[in-house]
PDB file of N, CA and C in Angstrom:
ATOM      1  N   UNK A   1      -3.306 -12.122  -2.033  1.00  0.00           N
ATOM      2  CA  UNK A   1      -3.557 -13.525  -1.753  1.00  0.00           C
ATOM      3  C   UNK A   1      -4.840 -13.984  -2.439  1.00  0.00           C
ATOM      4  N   UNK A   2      -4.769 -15.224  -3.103  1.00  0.00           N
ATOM      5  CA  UNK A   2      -5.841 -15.830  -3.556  1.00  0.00           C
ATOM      6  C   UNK A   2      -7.251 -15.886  -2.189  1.00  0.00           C
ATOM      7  N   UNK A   3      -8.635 -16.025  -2.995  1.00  0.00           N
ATOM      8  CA  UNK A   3      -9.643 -16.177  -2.109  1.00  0.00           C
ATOM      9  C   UNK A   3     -10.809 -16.861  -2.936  1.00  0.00           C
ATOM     10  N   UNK A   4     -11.574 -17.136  -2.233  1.00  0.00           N
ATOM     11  CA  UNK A   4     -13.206 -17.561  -2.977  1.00  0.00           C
ATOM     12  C   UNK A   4     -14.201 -17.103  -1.358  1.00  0.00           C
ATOM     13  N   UNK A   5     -15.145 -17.099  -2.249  1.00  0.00           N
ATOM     14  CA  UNK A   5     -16.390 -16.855  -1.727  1.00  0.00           C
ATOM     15  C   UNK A   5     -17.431 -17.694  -1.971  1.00  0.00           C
ATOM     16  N   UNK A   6     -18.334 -18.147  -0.866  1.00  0.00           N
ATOM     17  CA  UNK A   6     -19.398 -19.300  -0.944  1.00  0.00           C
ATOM     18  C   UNK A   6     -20.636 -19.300  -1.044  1.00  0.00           C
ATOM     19  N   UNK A   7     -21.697 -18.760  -2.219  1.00  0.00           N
ATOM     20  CA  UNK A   7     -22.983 -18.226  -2.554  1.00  0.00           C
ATOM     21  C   UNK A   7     -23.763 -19.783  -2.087  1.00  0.00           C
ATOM     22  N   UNK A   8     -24.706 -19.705  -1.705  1.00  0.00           N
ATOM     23  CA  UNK A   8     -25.850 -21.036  -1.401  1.00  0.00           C
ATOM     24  C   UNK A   8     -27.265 -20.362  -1.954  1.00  0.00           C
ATOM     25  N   UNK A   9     -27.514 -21.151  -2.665  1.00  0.00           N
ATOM     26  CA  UNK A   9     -29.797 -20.935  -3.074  1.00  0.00           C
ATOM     27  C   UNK A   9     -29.977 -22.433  -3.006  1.00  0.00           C
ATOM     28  N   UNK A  10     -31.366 -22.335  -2.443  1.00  0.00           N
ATOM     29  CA  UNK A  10     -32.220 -23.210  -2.368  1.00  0.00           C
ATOM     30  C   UNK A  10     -33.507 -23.133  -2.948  1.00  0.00           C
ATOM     31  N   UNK A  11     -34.395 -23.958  -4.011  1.00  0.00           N
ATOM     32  CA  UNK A  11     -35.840 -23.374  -4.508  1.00  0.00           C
ATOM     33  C   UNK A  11     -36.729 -24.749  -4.211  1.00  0.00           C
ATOM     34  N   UNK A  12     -37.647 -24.588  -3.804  1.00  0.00           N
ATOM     35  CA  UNK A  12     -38.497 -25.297  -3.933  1.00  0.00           C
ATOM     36  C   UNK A  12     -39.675 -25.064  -4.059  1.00  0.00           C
ATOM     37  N   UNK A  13     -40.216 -25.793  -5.298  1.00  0.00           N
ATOM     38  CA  UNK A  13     -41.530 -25.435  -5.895  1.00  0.00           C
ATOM     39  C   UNK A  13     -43.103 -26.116  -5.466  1.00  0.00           C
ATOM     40  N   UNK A  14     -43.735 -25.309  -5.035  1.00  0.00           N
ATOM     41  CA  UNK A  14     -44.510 -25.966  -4.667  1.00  0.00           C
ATOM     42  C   UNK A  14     -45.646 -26.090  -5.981  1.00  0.00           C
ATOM     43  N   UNK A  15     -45.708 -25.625  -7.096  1.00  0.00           N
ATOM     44  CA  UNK A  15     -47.039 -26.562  -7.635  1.00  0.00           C
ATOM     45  C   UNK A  15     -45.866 -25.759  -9.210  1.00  0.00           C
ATOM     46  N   UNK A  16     -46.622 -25.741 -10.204  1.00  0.00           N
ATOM     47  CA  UNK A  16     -46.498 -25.371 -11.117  1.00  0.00           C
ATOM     48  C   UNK A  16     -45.725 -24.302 -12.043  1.00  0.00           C
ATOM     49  N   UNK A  17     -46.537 -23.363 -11.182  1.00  0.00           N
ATOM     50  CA  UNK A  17     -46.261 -21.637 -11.373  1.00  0.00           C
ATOM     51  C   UNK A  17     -45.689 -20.932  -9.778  1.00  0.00           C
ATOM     52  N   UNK A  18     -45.549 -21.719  -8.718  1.00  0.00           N
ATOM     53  CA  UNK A  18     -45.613 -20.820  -7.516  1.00  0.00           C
ATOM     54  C   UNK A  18     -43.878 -21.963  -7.040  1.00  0.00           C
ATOM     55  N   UNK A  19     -43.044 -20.903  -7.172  1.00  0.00           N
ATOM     56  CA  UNK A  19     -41.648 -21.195  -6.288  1.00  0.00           C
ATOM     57  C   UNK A  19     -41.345 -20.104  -4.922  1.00  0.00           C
ATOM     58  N   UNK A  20     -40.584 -20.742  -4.213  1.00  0.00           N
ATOM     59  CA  UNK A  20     -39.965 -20.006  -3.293  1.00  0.00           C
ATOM     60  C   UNK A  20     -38.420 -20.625  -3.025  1.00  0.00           C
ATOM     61  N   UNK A  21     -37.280 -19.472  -2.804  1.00  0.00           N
ATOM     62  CA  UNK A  21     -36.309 -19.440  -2.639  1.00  0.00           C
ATOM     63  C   UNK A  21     -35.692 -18.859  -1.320  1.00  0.00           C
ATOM     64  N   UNK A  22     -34.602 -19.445  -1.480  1.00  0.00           N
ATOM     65  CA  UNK A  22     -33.527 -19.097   0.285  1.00  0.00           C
ATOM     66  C   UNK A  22     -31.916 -18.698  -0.445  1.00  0.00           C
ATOM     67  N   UNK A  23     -31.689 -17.732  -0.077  1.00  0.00           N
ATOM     68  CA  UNK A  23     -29.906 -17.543  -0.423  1.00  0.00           C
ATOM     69  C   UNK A  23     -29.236 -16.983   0.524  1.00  0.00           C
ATOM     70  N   UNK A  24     -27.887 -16.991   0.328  1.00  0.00           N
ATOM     71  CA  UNK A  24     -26.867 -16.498   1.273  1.00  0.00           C
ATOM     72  C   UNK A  24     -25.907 -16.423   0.388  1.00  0.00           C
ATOM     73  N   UNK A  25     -24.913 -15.487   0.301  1.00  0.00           N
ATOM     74  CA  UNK A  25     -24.264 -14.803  -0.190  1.00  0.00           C
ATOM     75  C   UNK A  25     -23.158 -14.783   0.750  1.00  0.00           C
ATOM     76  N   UNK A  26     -21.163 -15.240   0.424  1.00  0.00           N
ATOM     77  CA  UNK A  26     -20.387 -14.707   1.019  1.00  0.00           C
ATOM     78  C   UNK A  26     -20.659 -15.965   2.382  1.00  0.00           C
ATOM     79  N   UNK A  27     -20.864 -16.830   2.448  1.00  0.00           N
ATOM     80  CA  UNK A  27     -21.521 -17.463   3.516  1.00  0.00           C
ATOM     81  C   UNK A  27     -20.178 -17.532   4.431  1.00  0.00           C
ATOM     82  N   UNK A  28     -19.577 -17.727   4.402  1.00  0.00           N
ATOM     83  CA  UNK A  28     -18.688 -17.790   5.281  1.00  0.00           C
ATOM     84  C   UNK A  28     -17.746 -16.654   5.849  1.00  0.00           C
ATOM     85  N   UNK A  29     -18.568 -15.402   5.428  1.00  0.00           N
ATOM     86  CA  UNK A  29     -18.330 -14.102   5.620  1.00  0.00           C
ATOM     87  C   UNK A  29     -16.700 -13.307   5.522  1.00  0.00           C
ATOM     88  N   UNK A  30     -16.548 -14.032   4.493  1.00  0.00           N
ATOM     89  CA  UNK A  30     -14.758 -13.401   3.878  1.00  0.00           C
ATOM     90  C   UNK A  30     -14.727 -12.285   3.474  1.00  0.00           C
ATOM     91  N   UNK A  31     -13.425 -11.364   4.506  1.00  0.00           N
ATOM     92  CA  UNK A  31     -13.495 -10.699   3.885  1.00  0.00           C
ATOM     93  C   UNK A  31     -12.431 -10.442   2.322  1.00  0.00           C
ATOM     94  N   UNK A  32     -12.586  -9.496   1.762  1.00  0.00           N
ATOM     95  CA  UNK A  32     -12.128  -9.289   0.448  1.00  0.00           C
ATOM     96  C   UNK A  32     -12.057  -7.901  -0.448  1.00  0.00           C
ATOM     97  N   UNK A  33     -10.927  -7.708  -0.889  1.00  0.00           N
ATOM     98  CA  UNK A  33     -11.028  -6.372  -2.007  1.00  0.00           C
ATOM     99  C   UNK A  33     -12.249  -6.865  -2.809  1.00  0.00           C
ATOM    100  N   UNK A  34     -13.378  -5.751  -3.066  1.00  0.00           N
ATOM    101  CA  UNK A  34     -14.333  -5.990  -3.882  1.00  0.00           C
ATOM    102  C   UNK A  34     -14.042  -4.910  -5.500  1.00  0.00           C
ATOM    103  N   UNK A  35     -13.259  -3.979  -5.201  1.00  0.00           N
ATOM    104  CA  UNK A  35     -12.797  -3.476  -6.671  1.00  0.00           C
ATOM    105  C   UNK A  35     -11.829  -2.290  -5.906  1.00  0.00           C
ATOM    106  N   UNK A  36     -10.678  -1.938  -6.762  1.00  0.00           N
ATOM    107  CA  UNK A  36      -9.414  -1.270  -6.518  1.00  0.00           C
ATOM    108  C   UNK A  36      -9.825   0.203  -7.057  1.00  0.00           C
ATOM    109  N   UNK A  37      -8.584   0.863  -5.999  1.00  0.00           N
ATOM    110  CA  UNK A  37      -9.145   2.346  -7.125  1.00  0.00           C
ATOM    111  C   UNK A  37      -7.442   2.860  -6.980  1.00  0.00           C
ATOM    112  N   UNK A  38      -7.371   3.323  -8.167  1.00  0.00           N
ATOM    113  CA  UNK A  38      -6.312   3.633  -8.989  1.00  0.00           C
ATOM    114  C   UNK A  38      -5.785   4.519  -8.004  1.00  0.00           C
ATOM    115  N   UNK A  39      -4.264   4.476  -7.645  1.00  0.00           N
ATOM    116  CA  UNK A  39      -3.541   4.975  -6.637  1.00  0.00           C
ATOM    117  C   UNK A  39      -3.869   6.477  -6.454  1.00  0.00           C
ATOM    118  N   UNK A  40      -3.492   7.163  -8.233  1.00  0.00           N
ATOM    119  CA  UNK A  40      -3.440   8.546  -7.777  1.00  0.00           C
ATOM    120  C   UNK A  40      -5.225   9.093  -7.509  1.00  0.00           C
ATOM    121  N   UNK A  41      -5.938   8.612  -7.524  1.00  0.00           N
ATOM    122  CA  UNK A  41      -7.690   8.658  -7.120  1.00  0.00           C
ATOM    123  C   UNK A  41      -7.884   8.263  -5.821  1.00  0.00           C
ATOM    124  N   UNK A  42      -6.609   8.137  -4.931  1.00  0.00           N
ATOM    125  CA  UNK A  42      -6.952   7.799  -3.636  1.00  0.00           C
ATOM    126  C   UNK A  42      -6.475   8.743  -2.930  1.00  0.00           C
ATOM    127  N   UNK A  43      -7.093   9.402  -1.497  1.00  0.00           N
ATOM    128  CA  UNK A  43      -6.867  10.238  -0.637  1.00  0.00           C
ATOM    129  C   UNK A  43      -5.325   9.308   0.280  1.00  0.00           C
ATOM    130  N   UNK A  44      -3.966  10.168   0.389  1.00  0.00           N
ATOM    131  CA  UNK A  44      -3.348   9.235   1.556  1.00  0.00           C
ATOM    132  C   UNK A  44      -4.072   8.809   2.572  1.00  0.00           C
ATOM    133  N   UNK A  45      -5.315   9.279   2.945  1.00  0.00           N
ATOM    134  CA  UNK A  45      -5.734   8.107   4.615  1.00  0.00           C
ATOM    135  C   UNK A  45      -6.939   7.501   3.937  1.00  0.00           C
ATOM    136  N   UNK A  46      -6.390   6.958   2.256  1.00  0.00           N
ATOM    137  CA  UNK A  46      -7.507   6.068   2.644  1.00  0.00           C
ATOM    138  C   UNK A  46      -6.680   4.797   1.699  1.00  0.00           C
ATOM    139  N   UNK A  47      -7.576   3.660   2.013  1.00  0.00           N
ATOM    140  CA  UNK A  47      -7.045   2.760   1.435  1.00  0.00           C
ATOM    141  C   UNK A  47      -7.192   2.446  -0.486  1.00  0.00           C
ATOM    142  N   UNK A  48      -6.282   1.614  -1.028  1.00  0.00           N
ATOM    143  CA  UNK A  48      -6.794   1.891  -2.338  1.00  0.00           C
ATOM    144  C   UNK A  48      -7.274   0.563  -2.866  1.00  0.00           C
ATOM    145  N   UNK A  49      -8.049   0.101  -1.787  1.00  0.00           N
ATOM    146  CA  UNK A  49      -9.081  -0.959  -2.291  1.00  0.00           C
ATOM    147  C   UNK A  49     -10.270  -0.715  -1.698  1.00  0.00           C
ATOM    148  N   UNK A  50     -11.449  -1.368  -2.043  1.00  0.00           N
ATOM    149  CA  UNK A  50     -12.549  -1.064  -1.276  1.00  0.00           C
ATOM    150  C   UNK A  50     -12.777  -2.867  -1.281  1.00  0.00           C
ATOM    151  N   UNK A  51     -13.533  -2.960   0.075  1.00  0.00           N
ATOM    152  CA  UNK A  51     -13.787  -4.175   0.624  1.00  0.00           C
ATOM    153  C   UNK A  51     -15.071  -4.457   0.150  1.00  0.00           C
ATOM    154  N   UNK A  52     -15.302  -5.954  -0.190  1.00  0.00           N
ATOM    155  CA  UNK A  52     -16.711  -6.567  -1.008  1.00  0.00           C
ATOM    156  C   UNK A  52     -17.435  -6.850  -0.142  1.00  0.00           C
ATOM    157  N   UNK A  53     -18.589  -7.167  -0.394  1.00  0.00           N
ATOM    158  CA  UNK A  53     -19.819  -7.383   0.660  1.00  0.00           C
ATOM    159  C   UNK A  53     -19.859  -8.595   1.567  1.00  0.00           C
ATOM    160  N   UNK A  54     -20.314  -8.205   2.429  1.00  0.00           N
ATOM    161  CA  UNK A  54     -19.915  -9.334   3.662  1.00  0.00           C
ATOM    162  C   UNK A  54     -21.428 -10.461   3.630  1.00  0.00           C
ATOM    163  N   UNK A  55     -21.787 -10.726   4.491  1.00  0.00           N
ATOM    164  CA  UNK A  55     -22.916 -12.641   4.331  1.00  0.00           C
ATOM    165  C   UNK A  55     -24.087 -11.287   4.040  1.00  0.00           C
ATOM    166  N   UNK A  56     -25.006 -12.177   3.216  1.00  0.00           N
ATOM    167  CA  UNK A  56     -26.169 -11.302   3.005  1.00  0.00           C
ATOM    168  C   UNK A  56     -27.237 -12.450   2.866  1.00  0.00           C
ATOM    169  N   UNK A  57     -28.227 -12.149   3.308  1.00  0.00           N
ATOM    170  CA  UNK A  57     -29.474 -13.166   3.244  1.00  0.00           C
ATOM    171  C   UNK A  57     -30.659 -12.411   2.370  1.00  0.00           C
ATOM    172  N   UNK A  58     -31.338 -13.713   1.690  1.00  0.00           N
ATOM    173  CA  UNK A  58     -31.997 -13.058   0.965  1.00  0.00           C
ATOM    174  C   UNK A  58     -33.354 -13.987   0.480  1.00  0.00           C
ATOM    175  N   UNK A  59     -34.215 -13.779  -0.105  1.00  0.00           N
ATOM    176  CA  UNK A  59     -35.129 -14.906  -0.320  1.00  0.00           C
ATOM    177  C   UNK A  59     -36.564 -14.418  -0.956  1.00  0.00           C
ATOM    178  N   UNK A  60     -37.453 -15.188  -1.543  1.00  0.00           N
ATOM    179  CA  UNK A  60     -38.597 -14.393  -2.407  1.00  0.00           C
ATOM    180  C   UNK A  60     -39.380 -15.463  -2.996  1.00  0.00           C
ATOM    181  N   UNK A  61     -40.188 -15.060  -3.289  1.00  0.00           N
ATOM    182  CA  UNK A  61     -41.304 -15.890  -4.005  1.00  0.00           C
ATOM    183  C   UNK A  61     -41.556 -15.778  -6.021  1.00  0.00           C
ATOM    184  N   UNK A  62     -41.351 -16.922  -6.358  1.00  0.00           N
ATOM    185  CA  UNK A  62     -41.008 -16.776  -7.954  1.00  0.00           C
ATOM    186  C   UNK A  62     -42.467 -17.446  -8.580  1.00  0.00           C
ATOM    187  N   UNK A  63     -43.296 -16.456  -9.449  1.00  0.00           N
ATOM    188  CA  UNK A  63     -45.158 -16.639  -9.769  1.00  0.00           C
ATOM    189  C   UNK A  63     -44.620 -16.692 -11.484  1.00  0.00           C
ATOM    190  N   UNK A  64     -44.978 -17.689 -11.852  1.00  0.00           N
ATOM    191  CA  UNK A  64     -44.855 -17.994 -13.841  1.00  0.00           C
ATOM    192  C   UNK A  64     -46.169 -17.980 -13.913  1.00  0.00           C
ATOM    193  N   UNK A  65     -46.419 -17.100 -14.496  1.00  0.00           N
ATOM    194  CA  UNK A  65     -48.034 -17.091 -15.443  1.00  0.00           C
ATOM    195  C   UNK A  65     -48.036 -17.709 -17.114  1.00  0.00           C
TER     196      UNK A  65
END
């Protein structure tokens, strides 16, 4: 089945050289095959997809000299 996933950043700079940022990743926390693995490379009890990363938060400070 078709899907998407919903990344969000926010930056706001406060002078020149000095930013700060906000993200979220997956925001709406879908899940999803994140990459397949080739049938005969799979154990029978396991599945032959692996699931992609679920909401992740994240954020940092960005300095331009």
């Amino acid at each position: 089945d078709p899907y998407a996933t919903v990344d969000l950043r926010g930056e706001y700079r406060l002078n020149g050289q000095v930013s700060v940022f906000a993200e979220v990743t997956n925001l709406f926390d879908k899940t999803y095959a994140g990459s397949t693995l080739i049938v005969d490379q799979a154990r029978p009890d396991q599945a032959a997809f692996l699931p992609g990363d679920g909401r992740a938060f994240g954020g940092g400070i960005s300095l331009k000299f």
